[in-house]
N, C-alpha and C. Protein backbone atom coordinates (compact mmCIF):
# COMPACT_ATOMS: atom_id res chain seq x y z
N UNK A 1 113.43 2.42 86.62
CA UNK A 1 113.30 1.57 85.46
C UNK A 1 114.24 2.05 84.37
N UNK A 2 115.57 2.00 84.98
CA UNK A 2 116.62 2.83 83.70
C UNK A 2 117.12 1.87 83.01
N UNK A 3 117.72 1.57 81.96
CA UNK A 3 118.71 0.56 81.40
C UNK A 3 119.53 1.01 80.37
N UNK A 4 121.02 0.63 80.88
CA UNK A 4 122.24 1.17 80.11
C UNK A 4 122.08 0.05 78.44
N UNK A 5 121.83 0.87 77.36
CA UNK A 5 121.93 0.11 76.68
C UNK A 5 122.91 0.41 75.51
N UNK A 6 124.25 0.84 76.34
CA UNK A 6 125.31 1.23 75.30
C UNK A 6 126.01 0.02 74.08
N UNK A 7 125.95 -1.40 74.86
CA UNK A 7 126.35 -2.44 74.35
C UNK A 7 125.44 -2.50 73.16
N UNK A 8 124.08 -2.56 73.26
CA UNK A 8 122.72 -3.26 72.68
C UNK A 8 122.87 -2.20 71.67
N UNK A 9 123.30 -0.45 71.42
CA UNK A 9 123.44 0.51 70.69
C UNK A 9 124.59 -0.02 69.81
N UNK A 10 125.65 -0.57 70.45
CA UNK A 10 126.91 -0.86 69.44
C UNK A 10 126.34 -2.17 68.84
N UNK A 11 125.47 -2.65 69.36
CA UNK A 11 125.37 -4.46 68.01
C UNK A 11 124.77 -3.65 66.93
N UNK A 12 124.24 -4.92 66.16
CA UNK A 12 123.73 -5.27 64.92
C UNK A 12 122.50 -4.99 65.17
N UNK A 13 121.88 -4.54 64.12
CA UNK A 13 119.99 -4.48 64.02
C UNK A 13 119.62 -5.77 64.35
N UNK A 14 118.56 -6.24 64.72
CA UNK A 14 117.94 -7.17 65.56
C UNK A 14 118.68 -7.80 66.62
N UNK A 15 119.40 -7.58 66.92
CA UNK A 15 120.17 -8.12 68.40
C UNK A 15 119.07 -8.17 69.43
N UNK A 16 119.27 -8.47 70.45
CA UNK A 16 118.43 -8.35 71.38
C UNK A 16 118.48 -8.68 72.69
N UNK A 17 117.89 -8.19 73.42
CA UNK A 17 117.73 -8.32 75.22
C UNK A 17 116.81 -8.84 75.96
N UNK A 18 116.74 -9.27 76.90
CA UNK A 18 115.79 -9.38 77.98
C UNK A 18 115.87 -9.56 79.31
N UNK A 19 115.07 -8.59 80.15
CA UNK A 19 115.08 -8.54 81.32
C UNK A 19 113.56 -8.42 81.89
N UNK A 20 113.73 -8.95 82.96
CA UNK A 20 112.54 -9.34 84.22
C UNK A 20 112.39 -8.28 84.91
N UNK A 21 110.99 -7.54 84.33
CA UNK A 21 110.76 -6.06 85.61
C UNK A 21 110.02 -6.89 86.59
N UNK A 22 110.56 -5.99 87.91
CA UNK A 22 109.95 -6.24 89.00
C UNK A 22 109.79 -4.98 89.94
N UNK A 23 109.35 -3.81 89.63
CA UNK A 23 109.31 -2.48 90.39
C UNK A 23 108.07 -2.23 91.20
N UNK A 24 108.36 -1.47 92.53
CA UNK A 24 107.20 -1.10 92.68
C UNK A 24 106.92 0.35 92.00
N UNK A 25 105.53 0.80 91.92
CA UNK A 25 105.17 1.64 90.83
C UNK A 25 104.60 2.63 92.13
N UNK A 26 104.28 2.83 93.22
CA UNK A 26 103.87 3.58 94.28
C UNK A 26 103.95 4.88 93.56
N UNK A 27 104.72 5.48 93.09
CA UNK A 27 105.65 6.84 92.81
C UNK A 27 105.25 7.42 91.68
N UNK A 28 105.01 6.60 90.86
CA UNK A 28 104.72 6.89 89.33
C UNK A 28 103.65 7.77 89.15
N UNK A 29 102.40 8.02 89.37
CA UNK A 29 101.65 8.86 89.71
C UNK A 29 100.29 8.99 90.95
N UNK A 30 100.30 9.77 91.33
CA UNK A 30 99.70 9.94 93.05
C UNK A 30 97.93 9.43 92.42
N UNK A 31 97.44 9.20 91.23
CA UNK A 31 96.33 8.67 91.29
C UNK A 31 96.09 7.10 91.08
N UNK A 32 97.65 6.63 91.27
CA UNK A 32 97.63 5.07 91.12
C UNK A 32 98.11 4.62 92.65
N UNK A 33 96.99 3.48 92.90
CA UNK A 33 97.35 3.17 93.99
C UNK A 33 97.40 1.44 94.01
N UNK A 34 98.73 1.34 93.82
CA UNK A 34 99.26 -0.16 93.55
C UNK A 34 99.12 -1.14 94.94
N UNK A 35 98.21 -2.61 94.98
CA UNK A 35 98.07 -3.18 95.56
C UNK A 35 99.57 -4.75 95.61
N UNK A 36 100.28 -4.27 94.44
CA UNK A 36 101.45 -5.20 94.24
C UNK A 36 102.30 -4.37 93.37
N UNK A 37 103.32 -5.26 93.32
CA UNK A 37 105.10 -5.36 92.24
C UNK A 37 104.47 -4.88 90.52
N UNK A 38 104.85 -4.27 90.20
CA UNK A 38 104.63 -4.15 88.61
C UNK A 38 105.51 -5.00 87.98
N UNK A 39 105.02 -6.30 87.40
CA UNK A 39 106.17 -7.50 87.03
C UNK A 39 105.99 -7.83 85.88
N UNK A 40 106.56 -8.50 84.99
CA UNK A 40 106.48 -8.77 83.44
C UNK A 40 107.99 -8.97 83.15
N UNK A 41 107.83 -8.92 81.57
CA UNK A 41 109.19 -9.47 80.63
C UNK A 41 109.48 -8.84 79.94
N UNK A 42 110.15 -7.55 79.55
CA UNK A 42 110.28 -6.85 78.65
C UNK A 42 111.73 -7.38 77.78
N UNK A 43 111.52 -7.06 76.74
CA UNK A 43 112.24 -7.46 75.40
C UNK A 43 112.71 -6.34 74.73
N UNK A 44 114.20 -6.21 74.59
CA UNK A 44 114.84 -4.49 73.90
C UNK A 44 115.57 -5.09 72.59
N UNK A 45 115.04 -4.51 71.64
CA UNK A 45 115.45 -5.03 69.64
C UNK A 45 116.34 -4.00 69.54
N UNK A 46 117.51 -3.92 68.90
CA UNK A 46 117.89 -3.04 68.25
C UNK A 46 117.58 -2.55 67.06
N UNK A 47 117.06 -1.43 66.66
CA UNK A 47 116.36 -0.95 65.65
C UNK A 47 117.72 -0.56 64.85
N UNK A 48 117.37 -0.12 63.13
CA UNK A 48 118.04 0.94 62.73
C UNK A 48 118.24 2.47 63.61
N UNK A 49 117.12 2.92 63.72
CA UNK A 49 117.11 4.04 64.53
C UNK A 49 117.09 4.33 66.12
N UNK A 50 117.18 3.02 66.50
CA UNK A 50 117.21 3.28 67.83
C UNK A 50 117.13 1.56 68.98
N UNK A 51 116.26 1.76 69.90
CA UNK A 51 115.98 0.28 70.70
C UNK A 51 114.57 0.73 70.59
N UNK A 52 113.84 -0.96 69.92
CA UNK A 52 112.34 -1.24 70.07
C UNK A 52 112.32 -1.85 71.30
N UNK A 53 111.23 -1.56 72.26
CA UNK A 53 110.95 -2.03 73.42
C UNK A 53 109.69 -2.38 73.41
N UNK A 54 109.55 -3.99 73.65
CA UNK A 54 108.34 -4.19 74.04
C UNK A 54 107.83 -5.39 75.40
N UNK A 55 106.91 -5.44 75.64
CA UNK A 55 106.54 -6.14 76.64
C UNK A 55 105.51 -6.19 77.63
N UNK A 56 105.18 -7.35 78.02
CA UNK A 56 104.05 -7.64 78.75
C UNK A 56 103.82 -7.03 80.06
N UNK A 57 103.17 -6.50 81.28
CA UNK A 57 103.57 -6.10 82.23
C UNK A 57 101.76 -6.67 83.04
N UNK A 58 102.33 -6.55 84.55
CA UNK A 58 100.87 -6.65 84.93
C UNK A 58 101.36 -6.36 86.74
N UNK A 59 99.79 -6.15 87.20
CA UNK A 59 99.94 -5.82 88.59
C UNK A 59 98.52 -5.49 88.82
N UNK A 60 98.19 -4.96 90.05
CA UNK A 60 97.24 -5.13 90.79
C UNK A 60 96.96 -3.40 91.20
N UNK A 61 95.97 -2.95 90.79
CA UNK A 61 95.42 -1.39 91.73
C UNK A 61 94.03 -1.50 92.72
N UNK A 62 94.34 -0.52 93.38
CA UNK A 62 93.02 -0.14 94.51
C UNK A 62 92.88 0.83 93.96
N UNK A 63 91.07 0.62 93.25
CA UNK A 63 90.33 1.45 92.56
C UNK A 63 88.62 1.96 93.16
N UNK A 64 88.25 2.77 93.20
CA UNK A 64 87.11 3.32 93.39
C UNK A 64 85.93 2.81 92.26
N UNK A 65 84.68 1.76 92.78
CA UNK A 65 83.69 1.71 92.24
C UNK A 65 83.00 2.62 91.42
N UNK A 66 82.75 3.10 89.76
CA UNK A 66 82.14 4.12 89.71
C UNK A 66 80.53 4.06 90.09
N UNK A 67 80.23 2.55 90.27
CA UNK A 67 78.88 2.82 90.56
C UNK A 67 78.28 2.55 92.17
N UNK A 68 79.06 1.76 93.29
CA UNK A 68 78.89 1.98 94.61
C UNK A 68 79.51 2.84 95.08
N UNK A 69 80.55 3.13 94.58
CA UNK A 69 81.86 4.26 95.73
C UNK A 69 82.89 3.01 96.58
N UNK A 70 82.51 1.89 96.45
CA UNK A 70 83.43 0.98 97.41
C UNK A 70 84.98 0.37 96.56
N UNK A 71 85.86 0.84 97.33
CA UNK A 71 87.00 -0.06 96.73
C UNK A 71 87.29 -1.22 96.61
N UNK A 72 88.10 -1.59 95.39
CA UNK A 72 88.15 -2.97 95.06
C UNK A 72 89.50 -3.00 94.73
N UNK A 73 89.79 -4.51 94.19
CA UNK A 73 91.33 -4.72 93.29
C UNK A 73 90.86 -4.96 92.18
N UNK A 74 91.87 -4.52 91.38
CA UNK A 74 91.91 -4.79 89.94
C UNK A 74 93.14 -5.36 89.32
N UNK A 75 93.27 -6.50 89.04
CA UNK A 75 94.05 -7.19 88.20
C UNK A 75 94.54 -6.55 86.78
N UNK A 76 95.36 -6.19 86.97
CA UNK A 76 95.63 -5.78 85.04
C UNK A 76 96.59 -6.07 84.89
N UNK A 77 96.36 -5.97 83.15
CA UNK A 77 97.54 -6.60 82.21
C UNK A 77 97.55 -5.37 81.09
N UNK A 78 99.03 -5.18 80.52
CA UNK A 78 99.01 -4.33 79.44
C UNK A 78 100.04 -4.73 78.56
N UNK A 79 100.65 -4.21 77.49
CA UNK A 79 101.74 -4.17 76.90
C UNK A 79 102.43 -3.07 77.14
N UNK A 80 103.54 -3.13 76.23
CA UNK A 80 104.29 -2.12 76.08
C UNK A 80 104.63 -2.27 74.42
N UNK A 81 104.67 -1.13 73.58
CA UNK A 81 105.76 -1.55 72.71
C UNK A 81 105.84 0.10 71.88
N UNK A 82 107.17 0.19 72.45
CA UNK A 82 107.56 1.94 72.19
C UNK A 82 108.84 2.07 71.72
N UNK A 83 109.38 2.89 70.96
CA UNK A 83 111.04 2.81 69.96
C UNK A 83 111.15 4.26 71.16
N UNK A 84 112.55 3.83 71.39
CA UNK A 84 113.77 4.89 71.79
C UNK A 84 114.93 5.61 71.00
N UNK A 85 114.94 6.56 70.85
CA UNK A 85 116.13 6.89 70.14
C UNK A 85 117.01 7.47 70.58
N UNK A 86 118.55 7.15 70.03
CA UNK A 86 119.80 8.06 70.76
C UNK A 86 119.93 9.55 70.71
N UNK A 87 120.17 9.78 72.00
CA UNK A 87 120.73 11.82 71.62
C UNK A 87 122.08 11.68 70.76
N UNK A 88 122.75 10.90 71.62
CA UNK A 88 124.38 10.86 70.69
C UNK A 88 124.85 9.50 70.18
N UNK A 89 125.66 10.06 69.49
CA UNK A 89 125.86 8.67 68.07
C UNK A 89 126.82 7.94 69.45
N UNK A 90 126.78 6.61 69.59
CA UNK A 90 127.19 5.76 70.37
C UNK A 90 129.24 5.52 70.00
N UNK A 91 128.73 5.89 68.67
CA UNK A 91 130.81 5.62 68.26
C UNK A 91 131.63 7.10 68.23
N UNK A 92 131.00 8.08 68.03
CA UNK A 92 132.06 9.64 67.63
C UNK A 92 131.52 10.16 69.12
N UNK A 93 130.06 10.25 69.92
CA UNK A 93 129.70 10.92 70.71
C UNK A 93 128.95 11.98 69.96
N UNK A 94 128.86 12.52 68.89
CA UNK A 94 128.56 13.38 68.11
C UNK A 94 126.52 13.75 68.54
N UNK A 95 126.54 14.49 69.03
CA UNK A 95 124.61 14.82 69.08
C UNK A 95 123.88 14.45 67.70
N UNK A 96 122.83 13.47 67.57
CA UNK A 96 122.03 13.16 67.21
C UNK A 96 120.62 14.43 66.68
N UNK A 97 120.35 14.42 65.49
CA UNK A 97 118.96 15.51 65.26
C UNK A 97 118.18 14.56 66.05
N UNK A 98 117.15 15.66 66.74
CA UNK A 98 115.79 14.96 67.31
C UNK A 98 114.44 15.04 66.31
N UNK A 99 113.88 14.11 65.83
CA UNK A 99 112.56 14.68 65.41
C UNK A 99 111.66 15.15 65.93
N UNK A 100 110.87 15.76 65.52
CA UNK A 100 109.83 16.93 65.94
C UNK A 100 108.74 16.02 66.47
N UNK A 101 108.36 14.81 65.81
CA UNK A 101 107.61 13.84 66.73
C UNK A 101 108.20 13.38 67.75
N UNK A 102 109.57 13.42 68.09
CA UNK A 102 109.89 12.35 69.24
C UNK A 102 109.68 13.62 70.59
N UNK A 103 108.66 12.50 71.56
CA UNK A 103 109.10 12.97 72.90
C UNK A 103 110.44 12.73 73.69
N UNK A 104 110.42 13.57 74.63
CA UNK A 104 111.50 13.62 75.87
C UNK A 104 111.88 12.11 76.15
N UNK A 105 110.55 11.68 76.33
CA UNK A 105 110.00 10.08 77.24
C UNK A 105 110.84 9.23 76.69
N UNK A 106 111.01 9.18 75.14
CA UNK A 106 111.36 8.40 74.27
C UNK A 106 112.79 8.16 73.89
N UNK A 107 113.50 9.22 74.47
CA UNK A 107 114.75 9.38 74.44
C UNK A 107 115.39 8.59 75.24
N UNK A 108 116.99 8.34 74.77
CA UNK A 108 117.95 7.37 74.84
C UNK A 108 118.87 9.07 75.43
N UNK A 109 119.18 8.84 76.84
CA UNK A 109 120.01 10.54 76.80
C UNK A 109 121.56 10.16 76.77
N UNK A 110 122.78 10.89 77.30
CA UNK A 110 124.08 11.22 77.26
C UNK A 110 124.63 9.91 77.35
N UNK A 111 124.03 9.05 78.57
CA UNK A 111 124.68 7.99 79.47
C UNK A 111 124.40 6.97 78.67
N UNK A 112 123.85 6.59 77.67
CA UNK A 112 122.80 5.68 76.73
C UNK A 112 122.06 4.69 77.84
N UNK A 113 121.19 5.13 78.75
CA UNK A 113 120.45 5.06 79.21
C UNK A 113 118.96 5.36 78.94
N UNK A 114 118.07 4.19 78.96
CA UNK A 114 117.18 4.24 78.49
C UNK A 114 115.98 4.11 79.91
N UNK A 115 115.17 5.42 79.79
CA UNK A 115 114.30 5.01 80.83
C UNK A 115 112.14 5.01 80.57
N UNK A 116 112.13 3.80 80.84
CA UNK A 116 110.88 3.38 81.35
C UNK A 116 109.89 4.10 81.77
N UNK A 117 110.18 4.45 82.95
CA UNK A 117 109.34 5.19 83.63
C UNK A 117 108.04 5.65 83.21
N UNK A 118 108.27 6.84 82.42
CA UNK A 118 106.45 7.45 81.56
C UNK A 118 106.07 6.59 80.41
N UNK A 119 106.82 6.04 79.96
CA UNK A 119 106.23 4.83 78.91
C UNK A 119 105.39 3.64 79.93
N UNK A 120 106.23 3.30 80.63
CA UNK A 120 104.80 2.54 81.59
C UNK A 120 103.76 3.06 82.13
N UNK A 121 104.01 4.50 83.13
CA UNK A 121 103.11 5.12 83.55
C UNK A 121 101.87 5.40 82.55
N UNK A 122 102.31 5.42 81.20
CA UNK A 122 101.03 6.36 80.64
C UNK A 122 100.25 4.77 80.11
N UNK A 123 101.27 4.18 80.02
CA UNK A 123 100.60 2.69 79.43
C UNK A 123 99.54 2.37 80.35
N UNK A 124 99.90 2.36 81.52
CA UNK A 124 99.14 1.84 82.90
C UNK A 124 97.86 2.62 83.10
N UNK A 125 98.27 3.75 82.99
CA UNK A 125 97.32 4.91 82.91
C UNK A 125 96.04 4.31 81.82
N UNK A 126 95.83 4.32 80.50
CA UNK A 126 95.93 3.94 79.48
C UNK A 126 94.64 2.49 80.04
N UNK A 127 95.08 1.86 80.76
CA UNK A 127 94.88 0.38 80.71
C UNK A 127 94.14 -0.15 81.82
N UNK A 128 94.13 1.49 82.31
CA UNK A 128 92.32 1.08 84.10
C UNK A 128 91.56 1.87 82.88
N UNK A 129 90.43 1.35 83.27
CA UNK A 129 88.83 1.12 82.57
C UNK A 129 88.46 2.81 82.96
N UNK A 130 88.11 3.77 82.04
CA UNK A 130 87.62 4.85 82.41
C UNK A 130 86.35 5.13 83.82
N UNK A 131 85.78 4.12 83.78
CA UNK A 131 84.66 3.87 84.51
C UNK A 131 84.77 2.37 85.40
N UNK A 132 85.64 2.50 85.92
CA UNK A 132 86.07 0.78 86.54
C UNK A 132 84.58 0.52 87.22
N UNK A 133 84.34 -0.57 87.83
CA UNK A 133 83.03 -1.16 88.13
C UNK A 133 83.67 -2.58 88.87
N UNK A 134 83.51 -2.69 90.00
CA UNK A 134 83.54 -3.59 90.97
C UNK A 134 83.59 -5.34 90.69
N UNK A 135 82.31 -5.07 89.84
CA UNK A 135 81.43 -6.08 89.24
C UNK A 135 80.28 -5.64 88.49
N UNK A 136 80.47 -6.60 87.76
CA UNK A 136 79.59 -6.32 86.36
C UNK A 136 78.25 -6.39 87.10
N UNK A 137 77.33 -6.72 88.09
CA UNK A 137 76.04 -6.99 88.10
C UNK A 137 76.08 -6.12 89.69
N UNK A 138 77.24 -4.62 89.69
CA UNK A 138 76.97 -3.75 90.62
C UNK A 138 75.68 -3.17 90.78
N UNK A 139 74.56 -3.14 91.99
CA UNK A 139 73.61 -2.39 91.59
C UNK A 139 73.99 -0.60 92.12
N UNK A 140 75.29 -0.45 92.67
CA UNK A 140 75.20 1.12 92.82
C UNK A 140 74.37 1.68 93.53
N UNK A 141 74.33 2.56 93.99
CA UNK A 141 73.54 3.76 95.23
C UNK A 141 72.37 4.04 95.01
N UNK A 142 71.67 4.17 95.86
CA UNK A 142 70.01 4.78 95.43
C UNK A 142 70.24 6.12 95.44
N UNK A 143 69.58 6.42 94.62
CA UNK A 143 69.88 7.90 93.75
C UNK A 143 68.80 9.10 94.84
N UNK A 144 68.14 8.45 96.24
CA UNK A 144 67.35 9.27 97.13
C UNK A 144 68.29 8.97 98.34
N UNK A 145 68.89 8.21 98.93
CA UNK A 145 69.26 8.10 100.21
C UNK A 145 70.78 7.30 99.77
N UNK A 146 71.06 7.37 98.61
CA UNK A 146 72.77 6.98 98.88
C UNK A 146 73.02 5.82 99.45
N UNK A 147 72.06 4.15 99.54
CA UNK A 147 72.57 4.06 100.04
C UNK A 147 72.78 2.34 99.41
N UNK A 148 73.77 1.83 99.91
CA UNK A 148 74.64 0.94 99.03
C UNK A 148 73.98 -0.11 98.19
N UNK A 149 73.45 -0.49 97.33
CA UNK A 149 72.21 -1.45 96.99
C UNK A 149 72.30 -3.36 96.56
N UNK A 150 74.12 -3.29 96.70
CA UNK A 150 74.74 -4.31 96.97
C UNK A 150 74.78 -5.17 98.44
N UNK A 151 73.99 -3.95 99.14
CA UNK A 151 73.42 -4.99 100.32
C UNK A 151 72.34 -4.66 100.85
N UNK A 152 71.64 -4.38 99.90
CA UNK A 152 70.07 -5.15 99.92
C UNK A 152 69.26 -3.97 99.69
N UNK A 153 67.86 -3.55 99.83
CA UNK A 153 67.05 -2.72 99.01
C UNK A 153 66.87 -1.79 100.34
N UNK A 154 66.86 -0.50 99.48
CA UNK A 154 66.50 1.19 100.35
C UNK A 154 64.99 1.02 101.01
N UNK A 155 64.99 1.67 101.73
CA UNK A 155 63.56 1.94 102.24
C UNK A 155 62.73 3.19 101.52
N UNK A 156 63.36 3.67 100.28
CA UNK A 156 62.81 5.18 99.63
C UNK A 156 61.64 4.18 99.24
N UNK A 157 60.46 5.13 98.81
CA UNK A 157 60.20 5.21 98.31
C UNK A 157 60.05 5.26 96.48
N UNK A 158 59.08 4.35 95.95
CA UNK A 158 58.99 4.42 94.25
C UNK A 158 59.24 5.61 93.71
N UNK A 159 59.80 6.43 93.05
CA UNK A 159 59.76 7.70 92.26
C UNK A 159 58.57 7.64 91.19
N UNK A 160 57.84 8.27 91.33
CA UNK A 160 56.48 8.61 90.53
C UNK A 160 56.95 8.80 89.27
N UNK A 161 56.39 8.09 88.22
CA UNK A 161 56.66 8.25 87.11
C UNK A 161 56.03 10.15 86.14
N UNK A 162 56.94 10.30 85.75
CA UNK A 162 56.97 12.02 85.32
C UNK A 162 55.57 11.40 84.29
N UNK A 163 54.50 12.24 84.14
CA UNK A 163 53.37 11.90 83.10
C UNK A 163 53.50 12.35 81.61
N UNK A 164 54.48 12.91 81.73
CA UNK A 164 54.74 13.22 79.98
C UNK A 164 55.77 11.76 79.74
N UNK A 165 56.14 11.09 80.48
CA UNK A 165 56.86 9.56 80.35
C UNK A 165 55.53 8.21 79.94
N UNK A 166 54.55 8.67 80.67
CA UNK A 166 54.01 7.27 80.89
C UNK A 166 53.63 7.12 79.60
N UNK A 167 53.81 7.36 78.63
CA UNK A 167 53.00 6.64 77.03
C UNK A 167 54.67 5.53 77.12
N UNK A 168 55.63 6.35 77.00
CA UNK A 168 57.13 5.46 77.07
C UNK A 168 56.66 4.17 77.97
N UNK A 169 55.94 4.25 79.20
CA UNK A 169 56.68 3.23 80.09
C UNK A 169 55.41 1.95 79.61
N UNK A 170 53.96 3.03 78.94
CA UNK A 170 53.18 1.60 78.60
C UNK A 170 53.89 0.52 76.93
N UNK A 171 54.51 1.37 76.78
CA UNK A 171 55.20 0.74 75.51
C UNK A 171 56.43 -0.16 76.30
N UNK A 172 57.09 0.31 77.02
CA UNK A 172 57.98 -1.49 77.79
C UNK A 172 57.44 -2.21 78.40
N UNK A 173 56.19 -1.64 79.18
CA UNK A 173 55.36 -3.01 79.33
C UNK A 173 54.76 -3.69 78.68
N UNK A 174 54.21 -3.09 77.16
CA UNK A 174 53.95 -3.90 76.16
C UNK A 174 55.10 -5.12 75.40
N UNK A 175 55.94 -4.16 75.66
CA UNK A 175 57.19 -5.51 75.26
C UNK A 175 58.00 -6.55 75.88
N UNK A 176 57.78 -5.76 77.10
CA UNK A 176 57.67 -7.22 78.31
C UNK A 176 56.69 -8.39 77.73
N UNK A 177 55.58 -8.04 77.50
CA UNK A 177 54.51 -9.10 77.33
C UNK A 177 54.54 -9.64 76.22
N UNK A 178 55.15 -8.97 75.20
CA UNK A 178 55.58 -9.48 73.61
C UNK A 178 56.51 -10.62 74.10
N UNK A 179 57.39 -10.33 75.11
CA UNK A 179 58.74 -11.26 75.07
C UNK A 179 58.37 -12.63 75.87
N UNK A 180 57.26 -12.68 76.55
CA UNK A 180 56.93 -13.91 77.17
C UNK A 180 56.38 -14.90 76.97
């Protein structure tokens, strides 16, 4: 995901670009496991200080249920929108100061090449659900025999209610009966 943007460095502030990503992302990090193309429209501004990059992106992962354990797909969508700045001045060649906020990631290096790569990765990263979930009305594992409850009910046994609980559990059945 590199792009020479020596031309787009020599225009005018707001100039601008656009190109059609279409990468596969396999590579990007070993806990993403891409079911499609990482595709979208990204848009490169020329800043005073550098190229604004922004843009839509989307694609598909194989993710782990946190509440059955069964894999699924996940559709996602994210943005992008991150400033790059030059190491070297584009007209003398002359090295550029770096600021103390700018990352590596963010950099525009020698070739005025601008690369993608960890700005998507962390975006993507960023943009699966800490706790992904299959489906919203997952019922998840029985917490005695493990065993899948999305297809159909365990043979365990009720768990006995702990007796320092039961004043709690006559108070939700009281409000069961309030609500009817």
């Amino acid at each position: 995901m590199r792009y020479n943007v020596a031309q787009l460095l020599k225009d005018h502030t707001g100039q601008t670009r656009h190109y059609t990503l279409r990468e596969d992302i396999a590579a990007l990090d070993p806990d993403i496991a891409p079911l499609s193309l990482l595709t979208g429209a990204i848009r490169m501004i020329r800043t005073t200080d550098g190229v604004l990059v922004t843009g839509d992106l989307r694609c598909s992962l194989e993710l782990t249920c946190a509440r059955c354990l069964e894999p699924f797909t996940l559709p996602l969508q994210f943005s992008l929108e991150e400033e790059f700045r030059p190491t070297l001045d584009i007209f003398t060649g002359a090295s550029l100061p770096v600021a103390a906020d700018d990352e590596a990631a963010t950099r525009i290096d020698e070739h005025h090449e601008l690369d993608l790569t960890e700005v998507v990765r962390q975006n993507l990263l960023l943009a699966v659900p800490p706790s992904p979930v299959c489906r919203s009305k997952c019922a998840g594992l029985c917490a005695l025999c493990g065993k899948n409850l999305n297809e159909g009910p365990c043979t365990c046994e009720p768990v006995s209610l702990d007796p320092r609980l039961a004043v709690l559990r006559q108070l939700l059945d009281e409000d069961k009966q309030t609500d009817k």
